[in-house]
C-alpha atoms as a PDB file:
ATOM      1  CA  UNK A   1     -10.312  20.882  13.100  1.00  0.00           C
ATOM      2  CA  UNK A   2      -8.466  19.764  15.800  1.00  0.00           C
ATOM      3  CA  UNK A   3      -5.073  21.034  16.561  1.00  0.00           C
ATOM      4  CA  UNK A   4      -1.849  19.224  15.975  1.00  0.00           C
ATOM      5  CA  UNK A   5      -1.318  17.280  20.029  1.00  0.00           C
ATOM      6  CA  UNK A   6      -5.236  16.106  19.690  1.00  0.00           C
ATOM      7  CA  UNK A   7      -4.193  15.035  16.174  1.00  0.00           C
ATOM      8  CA  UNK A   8      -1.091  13.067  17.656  1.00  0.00           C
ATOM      9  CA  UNK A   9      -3.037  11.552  20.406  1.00  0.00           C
ATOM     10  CA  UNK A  10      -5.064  10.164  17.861  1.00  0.00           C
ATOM     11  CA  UNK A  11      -2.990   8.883  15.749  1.00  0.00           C
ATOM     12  CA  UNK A  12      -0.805   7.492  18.644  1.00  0.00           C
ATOM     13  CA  UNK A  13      -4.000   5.695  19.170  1.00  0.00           C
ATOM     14  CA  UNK A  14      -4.594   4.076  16.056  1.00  0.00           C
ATOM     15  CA  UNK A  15      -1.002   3.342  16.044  1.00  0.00           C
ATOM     16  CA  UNK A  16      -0.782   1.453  19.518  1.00  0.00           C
ATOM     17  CA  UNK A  17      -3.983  -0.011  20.097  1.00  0.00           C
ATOM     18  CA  UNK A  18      -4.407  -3.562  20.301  1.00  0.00           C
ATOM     19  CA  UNK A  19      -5.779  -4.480  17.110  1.00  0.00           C
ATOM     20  CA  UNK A  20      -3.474  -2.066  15.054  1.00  0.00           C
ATOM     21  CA  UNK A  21      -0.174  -1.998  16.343  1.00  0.00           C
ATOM     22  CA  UNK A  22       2.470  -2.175  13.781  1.00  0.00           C
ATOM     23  CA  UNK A  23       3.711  -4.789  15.270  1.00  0.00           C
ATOM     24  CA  UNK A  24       1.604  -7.067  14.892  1.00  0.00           C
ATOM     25  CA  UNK A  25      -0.254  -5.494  11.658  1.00  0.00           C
ATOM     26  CA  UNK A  26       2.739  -5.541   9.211  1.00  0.00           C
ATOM     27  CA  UNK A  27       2.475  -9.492   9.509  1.00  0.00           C
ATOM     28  CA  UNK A  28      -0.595  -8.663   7.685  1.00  0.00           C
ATOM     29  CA  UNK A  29      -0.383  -6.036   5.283  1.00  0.00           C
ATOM     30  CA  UNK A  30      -3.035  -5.883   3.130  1.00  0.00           C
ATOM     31  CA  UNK A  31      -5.494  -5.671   6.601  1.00  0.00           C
ATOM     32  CA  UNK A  32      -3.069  -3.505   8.455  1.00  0.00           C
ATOM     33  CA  UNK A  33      -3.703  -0.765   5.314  1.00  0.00           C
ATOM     34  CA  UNK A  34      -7.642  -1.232   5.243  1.00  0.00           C
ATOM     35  CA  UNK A  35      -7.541  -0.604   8.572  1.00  0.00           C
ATOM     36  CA  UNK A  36      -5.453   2.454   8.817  1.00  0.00           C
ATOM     37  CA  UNK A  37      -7.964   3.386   5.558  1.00  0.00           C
ATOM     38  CA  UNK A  38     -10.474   2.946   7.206  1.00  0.00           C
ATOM     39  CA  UNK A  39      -9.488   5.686  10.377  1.00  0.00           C
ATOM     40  CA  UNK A  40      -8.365   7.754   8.246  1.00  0.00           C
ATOM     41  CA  UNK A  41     -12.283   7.650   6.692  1.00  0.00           C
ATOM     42  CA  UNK A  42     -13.485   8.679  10.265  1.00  0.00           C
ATOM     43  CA  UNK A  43     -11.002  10.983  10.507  1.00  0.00           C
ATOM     44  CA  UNK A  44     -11.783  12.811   7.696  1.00  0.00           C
ATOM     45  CA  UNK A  45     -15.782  12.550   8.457  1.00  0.00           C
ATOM     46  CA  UNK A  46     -14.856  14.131  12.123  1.00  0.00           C
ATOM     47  CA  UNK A  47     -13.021  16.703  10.552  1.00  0.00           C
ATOM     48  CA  UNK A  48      -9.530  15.757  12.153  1.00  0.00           C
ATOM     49  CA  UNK A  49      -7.908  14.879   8.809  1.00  0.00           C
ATOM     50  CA  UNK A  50      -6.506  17.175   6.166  1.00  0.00           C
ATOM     51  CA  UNK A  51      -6.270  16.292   2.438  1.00  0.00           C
ATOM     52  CA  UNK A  52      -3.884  18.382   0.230  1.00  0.00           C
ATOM     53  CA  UNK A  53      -2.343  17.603  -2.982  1.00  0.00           C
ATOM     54  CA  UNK A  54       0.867  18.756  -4.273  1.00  0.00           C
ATOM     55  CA  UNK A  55       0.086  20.785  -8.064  1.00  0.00           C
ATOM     56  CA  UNK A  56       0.093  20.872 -10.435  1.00  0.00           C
ATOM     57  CA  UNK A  57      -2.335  17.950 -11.223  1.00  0.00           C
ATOM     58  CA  UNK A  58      -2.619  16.878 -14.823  1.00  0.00           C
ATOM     59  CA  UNK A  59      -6.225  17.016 -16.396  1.00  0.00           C
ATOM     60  CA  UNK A  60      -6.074  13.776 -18.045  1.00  0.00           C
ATOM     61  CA  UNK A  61      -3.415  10.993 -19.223  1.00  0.00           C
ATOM     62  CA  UNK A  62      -3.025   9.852 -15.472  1.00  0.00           C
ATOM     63  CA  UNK A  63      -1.356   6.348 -15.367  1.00  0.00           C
ATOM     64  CA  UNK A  64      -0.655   6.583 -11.826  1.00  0.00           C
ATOM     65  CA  UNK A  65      -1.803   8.430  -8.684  1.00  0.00           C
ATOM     66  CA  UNK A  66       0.679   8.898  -5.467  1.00  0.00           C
ATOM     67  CA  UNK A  67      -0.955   9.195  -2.010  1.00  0.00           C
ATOM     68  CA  UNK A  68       0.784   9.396   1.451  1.00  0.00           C
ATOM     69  CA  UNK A  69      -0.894   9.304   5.289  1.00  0.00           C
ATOM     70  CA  UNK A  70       1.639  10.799   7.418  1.00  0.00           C
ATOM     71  CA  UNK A  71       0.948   9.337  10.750  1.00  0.00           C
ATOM     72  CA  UNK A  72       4.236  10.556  12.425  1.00  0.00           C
ATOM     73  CA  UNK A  73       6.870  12.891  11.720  1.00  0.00           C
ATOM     74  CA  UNK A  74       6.467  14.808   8.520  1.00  0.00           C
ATOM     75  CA  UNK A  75       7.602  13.984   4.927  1.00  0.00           C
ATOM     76  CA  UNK A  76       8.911  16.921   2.956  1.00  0.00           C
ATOM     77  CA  UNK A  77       8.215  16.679  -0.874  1.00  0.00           C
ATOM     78  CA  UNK A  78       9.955  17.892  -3.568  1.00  0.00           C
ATOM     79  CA  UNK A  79       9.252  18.637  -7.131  1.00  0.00           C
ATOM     80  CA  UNK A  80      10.803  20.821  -9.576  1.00  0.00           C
ATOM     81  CA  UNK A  81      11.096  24.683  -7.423  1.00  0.00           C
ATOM     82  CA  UNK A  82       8.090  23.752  -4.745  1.00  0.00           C
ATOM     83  CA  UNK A  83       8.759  22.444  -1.597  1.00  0.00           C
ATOM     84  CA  UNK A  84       5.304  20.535   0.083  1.00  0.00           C
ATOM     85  CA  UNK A  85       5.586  19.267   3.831  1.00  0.00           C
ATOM     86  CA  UNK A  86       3.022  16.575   4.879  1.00  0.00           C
ATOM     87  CA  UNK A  87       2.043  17.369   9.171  1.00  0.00           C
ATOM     88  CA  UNK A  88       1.116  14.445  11.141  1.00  0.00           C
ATOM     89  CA  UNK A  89      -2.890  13.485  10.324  1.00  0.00           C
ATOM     90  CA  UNK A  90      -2.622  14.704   6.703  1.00  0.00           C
ATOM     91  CA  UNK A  91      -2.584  12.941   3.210  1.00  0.00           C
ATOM     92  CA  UNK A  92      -1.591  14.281   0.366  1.00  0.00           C
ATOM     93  CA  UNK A  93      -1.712  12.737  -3.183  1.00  0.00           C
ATOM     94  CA  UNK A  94      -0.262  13.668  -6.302  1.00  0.00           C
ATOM     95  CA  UNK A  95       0.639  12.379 -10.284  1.00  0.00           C
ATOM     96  CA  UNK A  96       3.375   9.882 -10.443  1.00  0.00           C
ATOM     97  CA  UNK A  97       6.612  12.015 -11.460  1.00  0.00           C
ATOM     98  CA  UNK A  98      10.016  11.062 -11.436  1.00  0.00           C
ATOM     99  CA  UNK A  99      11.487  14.638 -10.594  1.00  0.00           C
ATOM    100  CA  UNK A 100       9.512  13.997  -7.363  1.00  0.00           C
ATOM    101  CA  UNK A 101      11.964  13.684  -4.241  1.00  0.00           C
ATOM    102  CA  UNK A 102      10.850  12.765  -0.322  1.00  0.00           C
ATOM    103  CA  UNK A 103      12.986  13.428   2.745  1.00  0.00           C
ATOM    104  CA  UNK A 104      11.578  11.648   5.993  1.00  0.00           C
ATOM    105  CA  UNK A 105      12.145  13.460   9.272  1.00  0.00           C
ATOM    106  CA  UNK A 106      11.114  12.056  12.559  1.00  0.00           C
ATOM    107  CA  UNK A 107       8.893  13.902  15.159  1.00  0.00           C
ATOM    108  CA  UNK A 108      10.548  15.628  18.446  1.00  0.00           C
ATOM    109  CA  UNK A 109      10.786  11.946  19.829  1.00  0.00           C
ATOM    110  CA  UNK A 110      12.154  10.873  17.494  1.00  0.00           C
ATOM    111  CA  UNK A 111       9.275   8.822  15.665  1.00  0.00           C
ATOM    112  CA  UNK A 112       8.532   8.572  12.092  1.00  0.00           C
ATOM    113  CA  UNK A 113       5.856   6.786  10.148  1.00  0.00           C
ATOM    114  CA  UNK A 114       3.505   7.039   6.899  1.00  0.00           C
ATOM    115  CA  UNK A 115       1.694   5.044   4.667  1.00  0.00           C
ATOM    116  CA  UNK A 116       2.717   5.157   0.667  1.00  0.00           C
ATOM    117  CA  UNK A 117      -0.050   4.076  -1.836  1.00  0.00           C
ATOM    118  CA  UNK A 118       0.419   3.838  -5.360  1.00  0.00           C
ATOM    119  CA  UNK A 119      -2.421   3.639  -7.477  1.00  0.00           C
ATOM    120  CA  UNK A 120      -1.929   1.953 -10.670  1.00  0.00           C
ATOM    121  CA  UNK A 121      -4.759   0.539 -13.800  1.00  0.00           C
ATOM    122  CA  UNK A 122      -5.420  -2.685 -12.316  1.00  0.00           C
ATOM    123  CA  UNK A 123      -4.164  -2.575  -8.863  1.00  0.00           C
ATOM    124  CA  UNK A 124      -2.763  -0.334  -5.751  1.00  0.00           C
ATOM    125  CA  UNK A 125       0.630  -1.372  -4.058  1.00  0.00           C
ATOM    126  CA  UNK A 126       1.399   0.023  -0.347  1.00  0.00           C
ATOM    127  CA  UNK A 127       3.929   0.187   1.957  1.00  0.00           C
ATOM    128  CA  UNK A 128       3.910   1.416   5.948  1.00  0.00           C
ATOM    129  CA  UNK A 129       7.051   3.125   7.133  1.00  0.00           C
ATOM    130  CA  UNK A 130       8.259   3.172  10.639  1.00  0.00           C
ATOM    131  CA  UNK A 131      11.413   2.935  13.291  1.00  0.00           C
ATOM    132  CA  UNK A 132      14.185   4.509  13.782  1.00  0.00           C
ATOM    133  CA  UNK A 133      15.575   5.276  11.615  1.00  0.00           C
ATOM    134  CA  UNK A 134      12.695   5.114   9.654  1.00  0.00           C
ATOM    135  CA  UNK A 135      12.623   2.160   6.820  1.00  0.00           C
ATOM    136  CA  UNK A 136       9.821   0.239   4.915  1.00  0.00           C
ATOM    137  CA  UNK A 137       8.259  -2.799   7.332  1.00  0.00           C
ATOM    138  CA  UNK A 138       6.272  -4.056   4.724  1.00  0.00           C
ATOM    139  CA  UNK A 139       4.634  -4.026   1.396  1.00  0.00           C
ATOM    140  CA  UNK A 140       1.479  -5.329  -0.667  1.00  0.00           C
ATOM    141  CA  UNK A 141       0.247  -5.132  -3.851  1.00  0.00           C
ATOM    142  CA  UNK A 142      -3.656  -5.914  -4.478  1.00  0.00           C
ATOM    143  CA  UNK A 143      -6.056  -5.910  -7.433  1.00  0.00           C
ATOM    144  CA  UNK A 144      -8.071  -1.988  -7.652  1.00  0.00           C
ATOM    145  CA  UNK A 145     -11.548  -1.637  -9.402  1.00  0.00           C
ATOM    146  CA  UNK A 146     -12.159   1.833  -9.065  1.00  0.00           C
ATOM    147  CA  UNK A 147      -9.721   3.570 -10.765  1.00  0.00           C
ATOM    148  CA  UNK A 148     -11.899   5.395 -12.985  1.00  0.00           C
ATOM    149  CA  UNK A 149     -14.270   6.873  -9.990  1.00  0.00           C
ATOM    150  CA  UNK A 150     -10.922   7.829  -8.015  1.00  0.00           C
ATOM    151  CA  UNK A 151      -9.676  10.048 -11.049  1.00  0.00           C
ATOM    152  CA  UNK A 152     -12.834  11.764 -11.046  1.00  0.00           C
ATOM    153  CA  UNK A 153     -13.025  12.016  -7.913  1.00  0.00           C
ATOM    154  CA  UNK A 154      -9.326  13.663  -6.934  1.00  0.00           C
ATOM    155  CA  UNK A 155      -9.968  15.955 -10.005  1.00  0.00           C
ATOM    156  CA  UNK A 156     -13.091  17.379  -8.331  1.00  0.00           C
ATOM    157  CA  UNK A 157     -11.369  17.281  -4.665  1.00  0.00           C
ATOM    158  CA  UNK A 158      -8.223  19.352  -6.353  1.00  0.00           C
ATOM    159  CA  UNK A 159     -10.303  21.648  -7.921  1.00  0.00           C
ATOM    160  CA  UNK A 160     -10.226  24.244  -4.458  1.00  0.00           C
ATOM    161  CA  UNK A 161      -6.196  23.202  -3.558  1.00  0.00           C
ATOM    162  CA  UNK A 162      -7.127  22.083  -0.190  1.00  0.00           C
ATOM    163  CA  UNK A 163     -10.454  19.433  -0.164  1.00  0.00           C
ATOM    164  CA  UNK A 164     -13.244  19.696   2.328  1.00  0.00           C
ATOM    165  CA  UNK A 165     -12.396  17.287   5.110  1.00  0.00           C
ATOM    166  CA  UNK A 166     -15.328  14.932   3.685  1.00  0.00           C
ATOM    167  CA  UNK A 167     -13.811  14.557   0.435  1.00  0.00           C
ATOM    168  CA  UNK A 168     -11.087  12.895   2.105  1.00  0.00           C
ATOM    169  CA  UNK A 169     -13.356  10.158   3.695  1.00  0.00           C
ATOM    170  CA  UNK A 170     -14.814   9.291   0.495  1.00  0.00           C
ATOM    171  CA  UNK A 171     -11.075   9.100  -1.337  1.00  0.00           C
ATOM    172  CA  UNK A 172     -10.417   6.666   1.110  1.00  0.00           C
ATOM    173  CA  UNK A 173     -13.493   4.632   0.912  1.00  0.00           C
ATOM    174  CA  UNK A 174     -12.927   4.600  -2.965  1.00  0.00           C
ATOM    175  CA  UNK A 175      -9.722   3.249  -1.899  1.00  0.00           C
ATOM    176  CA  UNK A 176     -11.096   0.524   0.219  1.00  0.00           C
ATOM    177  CA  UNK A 177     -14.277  -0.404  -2.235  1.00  0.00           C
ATOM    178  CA  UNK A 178     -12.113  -0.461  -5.107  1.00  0.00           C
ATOM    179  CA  UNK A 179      -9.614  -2.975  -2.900  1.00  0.00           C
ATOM    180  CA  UNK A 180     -12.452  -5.976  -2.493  1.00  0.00           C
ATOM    181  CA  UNK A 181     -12.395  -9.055  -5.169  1.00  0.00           C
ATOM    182  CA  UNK A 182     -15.879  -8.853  -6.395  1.00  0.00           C
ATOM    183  CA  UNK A 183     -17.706  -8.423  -9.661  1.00  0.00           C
ATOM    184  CA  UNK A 184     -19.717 -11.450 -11.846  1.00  0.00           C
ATOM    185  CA  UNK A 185     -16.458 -13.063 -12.525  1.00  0.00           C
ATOM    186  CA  UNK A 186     -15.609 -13.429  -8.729  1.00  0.00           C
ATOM    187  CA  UNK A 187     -13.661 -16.481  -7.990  1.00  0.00           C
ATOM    188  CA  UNK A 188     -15.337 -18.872  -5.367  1.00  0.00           C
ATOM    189  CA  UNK A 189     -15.680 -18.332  -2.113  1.00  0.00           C
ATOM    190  CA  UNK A 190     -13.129 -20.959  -1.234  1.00  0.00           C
ATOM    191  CA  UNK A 191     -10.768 -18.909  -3.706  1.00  0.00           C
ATOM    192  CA  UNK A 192     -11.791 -15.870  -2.449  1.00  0.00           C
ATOM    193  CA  UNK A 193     -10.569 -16.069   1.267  1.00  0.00           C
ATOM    194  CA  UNK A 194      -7.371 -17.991  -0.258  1.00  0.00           C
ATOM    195  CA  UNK A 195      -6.633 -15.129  -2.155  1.00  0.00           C
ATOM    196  CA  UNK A 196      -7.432 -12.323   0.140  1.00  0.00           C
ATOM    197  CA  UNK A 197      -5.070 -14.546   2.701  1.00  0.00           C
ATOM    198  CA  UNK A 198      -2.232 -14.193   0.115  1.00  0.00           C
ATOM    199  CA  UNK A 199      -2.935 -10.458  -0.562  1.00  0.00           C
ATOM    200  CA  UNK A 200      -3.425  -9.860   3.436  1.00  0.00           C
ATOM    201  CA  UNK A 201       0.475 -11.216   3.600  1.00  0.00           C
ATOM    202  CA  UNK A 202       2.004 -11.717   0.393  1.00  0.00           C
ATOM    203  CA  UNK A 203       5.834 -11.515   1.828  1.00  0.00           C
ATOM    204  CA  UNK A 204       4.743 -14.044   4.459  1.00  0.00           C
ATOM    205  CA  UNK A 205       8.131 -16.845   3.935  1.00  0.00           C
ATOM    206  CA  UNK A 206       5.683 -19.534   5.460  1.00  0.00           C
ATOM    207  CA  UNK A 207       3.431 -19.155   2.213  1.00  0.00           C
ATOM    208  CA  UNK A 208       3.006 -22.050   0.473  1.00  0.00           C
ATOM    209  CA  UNK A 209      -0.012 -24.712  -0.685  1.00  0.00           C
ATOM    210  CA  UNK A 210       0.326 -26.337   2.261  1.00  0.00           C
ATOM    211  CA  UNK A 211       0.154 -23.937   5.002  1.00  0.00           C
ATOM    212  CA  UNK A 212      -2.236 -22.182   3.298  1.00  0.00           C
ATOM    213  CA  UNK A 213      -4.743 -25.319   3.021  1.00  0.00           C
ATOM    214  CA  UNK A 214      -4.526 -25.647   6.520  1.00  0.00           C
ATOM    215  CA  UNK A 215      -5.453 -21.844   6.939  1.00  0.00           C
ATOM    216  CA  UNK A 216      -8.403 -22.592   5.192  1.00  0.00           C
ATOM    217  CA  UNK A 217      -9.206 -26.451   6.074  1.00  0.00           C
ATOM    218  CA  UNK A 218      -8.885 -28.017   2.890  1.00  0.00           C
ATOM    219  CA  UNK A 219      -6.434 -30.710   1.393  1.00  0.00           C
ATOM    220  CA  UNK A 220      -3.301 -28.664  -0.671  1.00  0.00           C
ATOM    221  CA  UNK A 221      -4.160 -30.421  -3.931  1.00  0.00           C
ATOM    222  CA  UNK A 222      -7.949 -29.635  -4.267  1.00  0.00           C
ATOM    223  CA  UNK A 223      -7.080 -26.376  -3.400  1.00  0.00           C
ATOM    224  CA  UNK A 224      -4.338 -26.313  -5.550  1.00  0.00           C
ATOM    225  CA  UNK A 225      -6.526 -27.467  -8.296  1.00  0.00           C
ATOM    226  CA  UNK A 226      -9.548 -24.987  -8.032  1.00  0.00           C
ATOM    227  CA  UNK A 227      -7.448 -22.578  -7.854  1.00  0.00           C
ATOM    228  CA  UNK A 228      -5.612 -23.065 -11.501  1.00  0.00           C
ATOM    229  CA  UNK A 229      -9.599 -23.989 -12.795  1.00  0.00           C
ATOM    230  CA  UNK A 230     -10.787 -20.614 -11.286  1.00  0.00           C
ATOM    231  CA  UNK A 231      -8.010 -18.116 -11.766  1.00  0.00           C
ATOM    232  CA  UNK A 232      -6.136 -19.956 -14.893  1.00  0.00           C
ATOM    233  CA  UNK A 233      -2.781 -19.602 -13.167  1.00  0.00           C
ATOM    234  CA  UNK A 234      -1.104 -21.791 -10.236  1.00  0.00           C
ATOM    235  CA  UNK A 235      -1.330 -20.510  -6.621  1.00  0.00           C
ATOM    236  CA  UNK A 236       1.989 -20.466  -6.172  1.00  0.00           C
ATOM    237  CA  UNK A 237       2.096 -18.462  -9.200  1.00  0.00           C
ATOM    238  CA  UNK A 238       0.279 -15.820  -8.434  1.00  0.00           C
ATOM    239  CA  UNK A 239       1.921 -15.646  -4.742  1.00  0.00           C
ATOM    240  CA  UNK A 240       5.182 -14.879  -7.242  1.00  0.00           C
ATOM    241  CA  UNK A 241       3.334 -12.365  -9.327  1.00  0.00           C
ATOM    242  CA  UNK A 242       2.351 -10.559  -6.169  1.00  0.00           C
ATOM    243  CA  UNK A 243       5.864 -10.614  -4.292  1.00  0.00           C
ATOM    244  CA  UNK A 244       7.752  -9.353  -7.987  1.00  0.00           C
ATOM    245  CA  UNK A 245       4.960  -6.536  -8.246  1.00  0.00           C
ATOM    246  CA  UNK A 246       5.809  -5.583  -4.395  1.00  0.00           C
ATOM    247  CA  UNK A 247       9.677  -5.891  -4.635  1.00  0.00           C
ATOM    248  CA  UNK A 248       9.547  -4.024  -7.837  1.00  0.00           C
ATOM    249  CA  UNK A 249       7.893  -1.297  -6.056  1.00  0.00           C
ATOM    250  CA  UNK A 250      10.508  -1.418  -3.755  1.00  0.00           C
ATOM    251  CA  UNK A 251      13.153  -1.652  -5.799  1.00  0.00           C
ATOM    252  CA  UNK A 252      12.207   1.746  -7.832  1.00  0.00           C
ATOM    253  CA  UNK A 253      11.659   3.515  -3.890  1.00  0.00           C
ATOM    254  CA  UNK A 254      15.299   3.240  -3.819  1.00  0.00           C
ATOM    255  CA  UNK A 255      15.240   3.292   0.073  1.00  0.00           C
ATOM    256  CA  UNK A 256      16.011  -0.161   0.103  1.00  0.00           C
ATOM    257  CA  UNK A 257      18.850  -2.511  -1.200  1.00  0.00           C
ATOM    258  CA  UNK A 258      18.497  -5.650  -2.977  1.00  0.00           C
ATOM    259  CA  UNK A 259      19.016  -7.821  -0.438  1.00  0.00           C
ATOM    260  CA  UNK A 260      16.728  -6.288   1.794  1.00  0.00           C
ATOM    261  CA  UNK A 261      13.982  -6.487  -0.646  1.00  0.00           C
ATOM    262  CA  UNK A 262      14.583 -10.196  -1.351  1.00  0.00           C
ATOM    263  CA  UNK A 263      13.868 -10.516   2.488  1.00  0.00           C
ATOM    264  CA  UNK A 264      10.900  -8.077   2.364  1.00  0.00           C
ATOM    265  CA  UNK A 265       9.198  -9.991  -0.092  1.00  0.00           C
ATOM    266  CA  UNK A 266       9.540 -13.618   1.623  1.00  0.00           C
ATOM    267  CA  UNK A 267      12.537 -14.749  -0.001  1.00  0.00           C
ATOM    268  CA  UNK A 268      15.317 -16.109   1.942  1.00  0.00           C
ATOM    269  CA  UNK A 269      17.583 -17.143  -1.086  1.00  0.00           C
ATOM    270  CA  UNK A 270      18.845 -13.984  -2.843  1.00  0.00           C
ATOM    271  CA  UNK A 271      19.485 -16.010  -6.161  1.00  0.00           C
ATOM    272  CA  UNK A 272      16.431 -17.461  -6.056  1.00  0.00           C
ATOM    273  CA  UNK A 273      14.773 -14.062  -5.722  1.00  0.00           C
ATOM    274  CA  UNK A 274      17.045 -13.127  -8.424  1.00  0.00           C
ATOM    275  CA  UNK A 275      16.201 -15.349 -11.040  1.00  0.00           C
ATOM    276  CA  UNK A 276      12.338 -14.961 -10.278  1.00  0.00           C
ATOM    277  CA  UNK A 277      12.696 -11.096 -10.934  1.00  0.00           C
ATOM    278  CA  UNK A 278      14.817 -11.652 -13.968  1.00  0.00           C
ATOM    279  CA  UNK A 279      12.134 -13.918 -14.876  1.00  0.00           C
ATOM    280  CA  UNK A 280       9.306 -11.728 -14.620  1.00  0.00           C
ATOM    281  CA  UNK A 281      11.153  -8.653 -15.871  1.00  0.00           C
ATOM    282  CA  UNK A 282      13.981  -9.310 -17.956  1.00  0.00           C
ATOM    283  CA  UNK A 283      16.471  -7.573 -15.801  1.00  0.00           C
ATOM    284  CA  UNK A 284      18.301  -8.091 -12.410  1.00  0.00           C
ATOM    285  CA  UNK A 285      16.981  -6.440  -9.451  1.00  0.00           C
ATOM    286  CA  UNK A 286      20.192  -4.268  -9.571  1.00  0.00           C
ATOM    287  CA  UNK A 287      19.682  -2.834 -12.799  1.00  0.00           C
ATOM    288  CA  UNK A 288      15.784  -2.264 -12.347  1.00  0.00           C
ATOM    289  CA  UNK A 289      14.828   1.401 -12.332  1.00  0.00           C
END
C-alpha cells in the first residue's frame, strides 16, 4: 500500500495528464468516468487503492447502491451516530439512504474533487466534483447491465469491512462492463456510436440531429429515422430522457439550484427546462425531492 503523498502524486496524475484533465474530460462525461474507472481498476490491482463501505449493508431489497472515488480532499459521511471519512485514493460505497449526509472539505491546497456514482436497476448516473469551492462540473446518466453481478459482488467484498485491494478492481470493471450497449438486441452499429456520443455528453447545448449527423457522417434524417426504427423513440427524445434523468439526480443532491441545473443539463431556457421536467415528472424542478 502506498502511503498517502505517493497516493496524491498519483492521483494528481490521472487528474492532470493530457488525456484526463478535467478540463477537457467533463465536455465528455460518460468517457471522462470510464476513464477515471478504469485507473481506479489499476489502482486497485497495484494495491494503491482502498475500498471501504460505510455499514451497515442490507442483505437484500437493494434498489440502489452509492459509490464515491475521492480523488482530492476528503468527504466526510454521515449516517445516523457514525461518522465515515473517505482519504484521497479511496472509494467507498454504500445503500441509498436518505438519513445519509456528506460534507466536502478541500485538501491543504485547497483542492477538492470526487466522483459520485449511483447505481440504479437499469442504469448508473455520475457526477465529478471539483474547484473551489468545490461544485458538480458535470453529470451523466447511462444504461447498466450488471446490476445483479455487482450486488453479489459488494455483498461478498463487505463481508470482511474493508475488501482486499483486488476486489476493488473487479467492482470497477463490473462497473465499466455493465456500462457498454451490448446484448442480442444491440442497436446498429450506426446507432450504437450515436448513442454512446449522446451518453459520452448528454448536457452538451450543441446536441441536436444535426450536429450529431455530422459527428457521425450521415444525413440528419436517415439518422433520424433509424434511430426511431431501432430504439422505438426519437433521438431527440431520448437526448431529453437522458438530460431529465441527470438533472433529476441533481436536483435531489441538493448542492445545486435550479437554475444551475437547467444549465448543467444543456438547457439555456429555464422555462423550457421547466416544462420538460414537469413533463417527464409531474412536478416543477423546485418542488422535486
Amino acid at each position: 500500500m502506498k502511503n498517502s503523498s505517493q497516493k496524491s502524486d498519483l492521483i494528481g496524475t490521472f487528474l492532470t495528464s493530457k488525456t484526463r484533465n478535467p478540463k477537457q474530460g467533463i465536455q465528455k462525461p460518460g468517457l471522462f468516468l470510464r476513464e477515471a474507472l478504469a485507473w481506479w481498476s489499476a489502482q486497485s490491482q497495484a494495491g494503491n487503492a482502498g475500498l471501504y463501505f460505510l455499514h451497515p449493508l442490507p442483505k437484500d431489497g437493494v434498489k440502489e447502491w452509492k459509490f464515491f472515488l475521492q480523488l482530492r480532499g476528503q468527504n466526510t459521511l454521515k449516517i445516523d451516530q457514525t461518522t465515515f471519512r473517505i482519504p484521497p485514493g479511496s472509494m467507498c460505497l454504500y445503500a441509498s439512504n436518505p438519513n445519509v449526509t456528506e460534507y466536502w472539505e478541500a485538501d491543504e491546497y485547497g483542492r477538492y474533487s470526487h466522483f459520485f456514482l449511483g447505481v440504479f436497476p437499469g442504469r448508473i448516473s455520475s457526477n465529478f466534483v471539483d474547484g473551489d469551492p468545490p461544485k458538480i462540473q458535470s453529470a451523466i446518466s447511462m444504461p447498466f447491465t450488471q446490476g445483479r453481478l455487482l450486488e453479489r459482488m459488494i455483498h461478498f467484498s463487505s463481508a470482511s469491512g474493508r475488501a482486499p485491494a483486488h476486489h476493488g478492481q473487479v467492482i470497477a470493471d463490473i462497473l465499466l462492463d455493465g456500462m457498454r450497449i451490448s446484448g442480442q438486441d444491440a442497436p446498429s452499429r450506426l446507432i450504437r456510436h450515436a448513442m454512446e456520443l449522446i451518453l459520452d455528453q448528454p448536457c452538451n447545448p450543441e446536441l441536436s440531429v444535426k450536429w450529431m449527423a455530422q459527428q457521425l457522417q450521415c444525413h440528419p434524417d436517415y439518422l433520424s429515422r433509424r434511430f426511431h426504427v431501432e430504439t422505438g423513440i426519437s433521438l431527440m427524445a431520448y437526448v431529453r430522457s437522458k438530460r431529465m434523468e441527470i438533472a433529476a439526480d441533481l436536483l435531489t443532491s441538493r448542492q445545486m439550484t435550479v437554475a444551475d441545473v437547467a444549465a448543467s443539463c444543456g438547457y439555456r431556457d429555464h422555462s423550457y427546462f421547466t416544462r420538460i421536467f414537469h413533463q417527464t415528472y409531474n412536478v416543477v424542478p423546485s418542488q422535486y425531492i
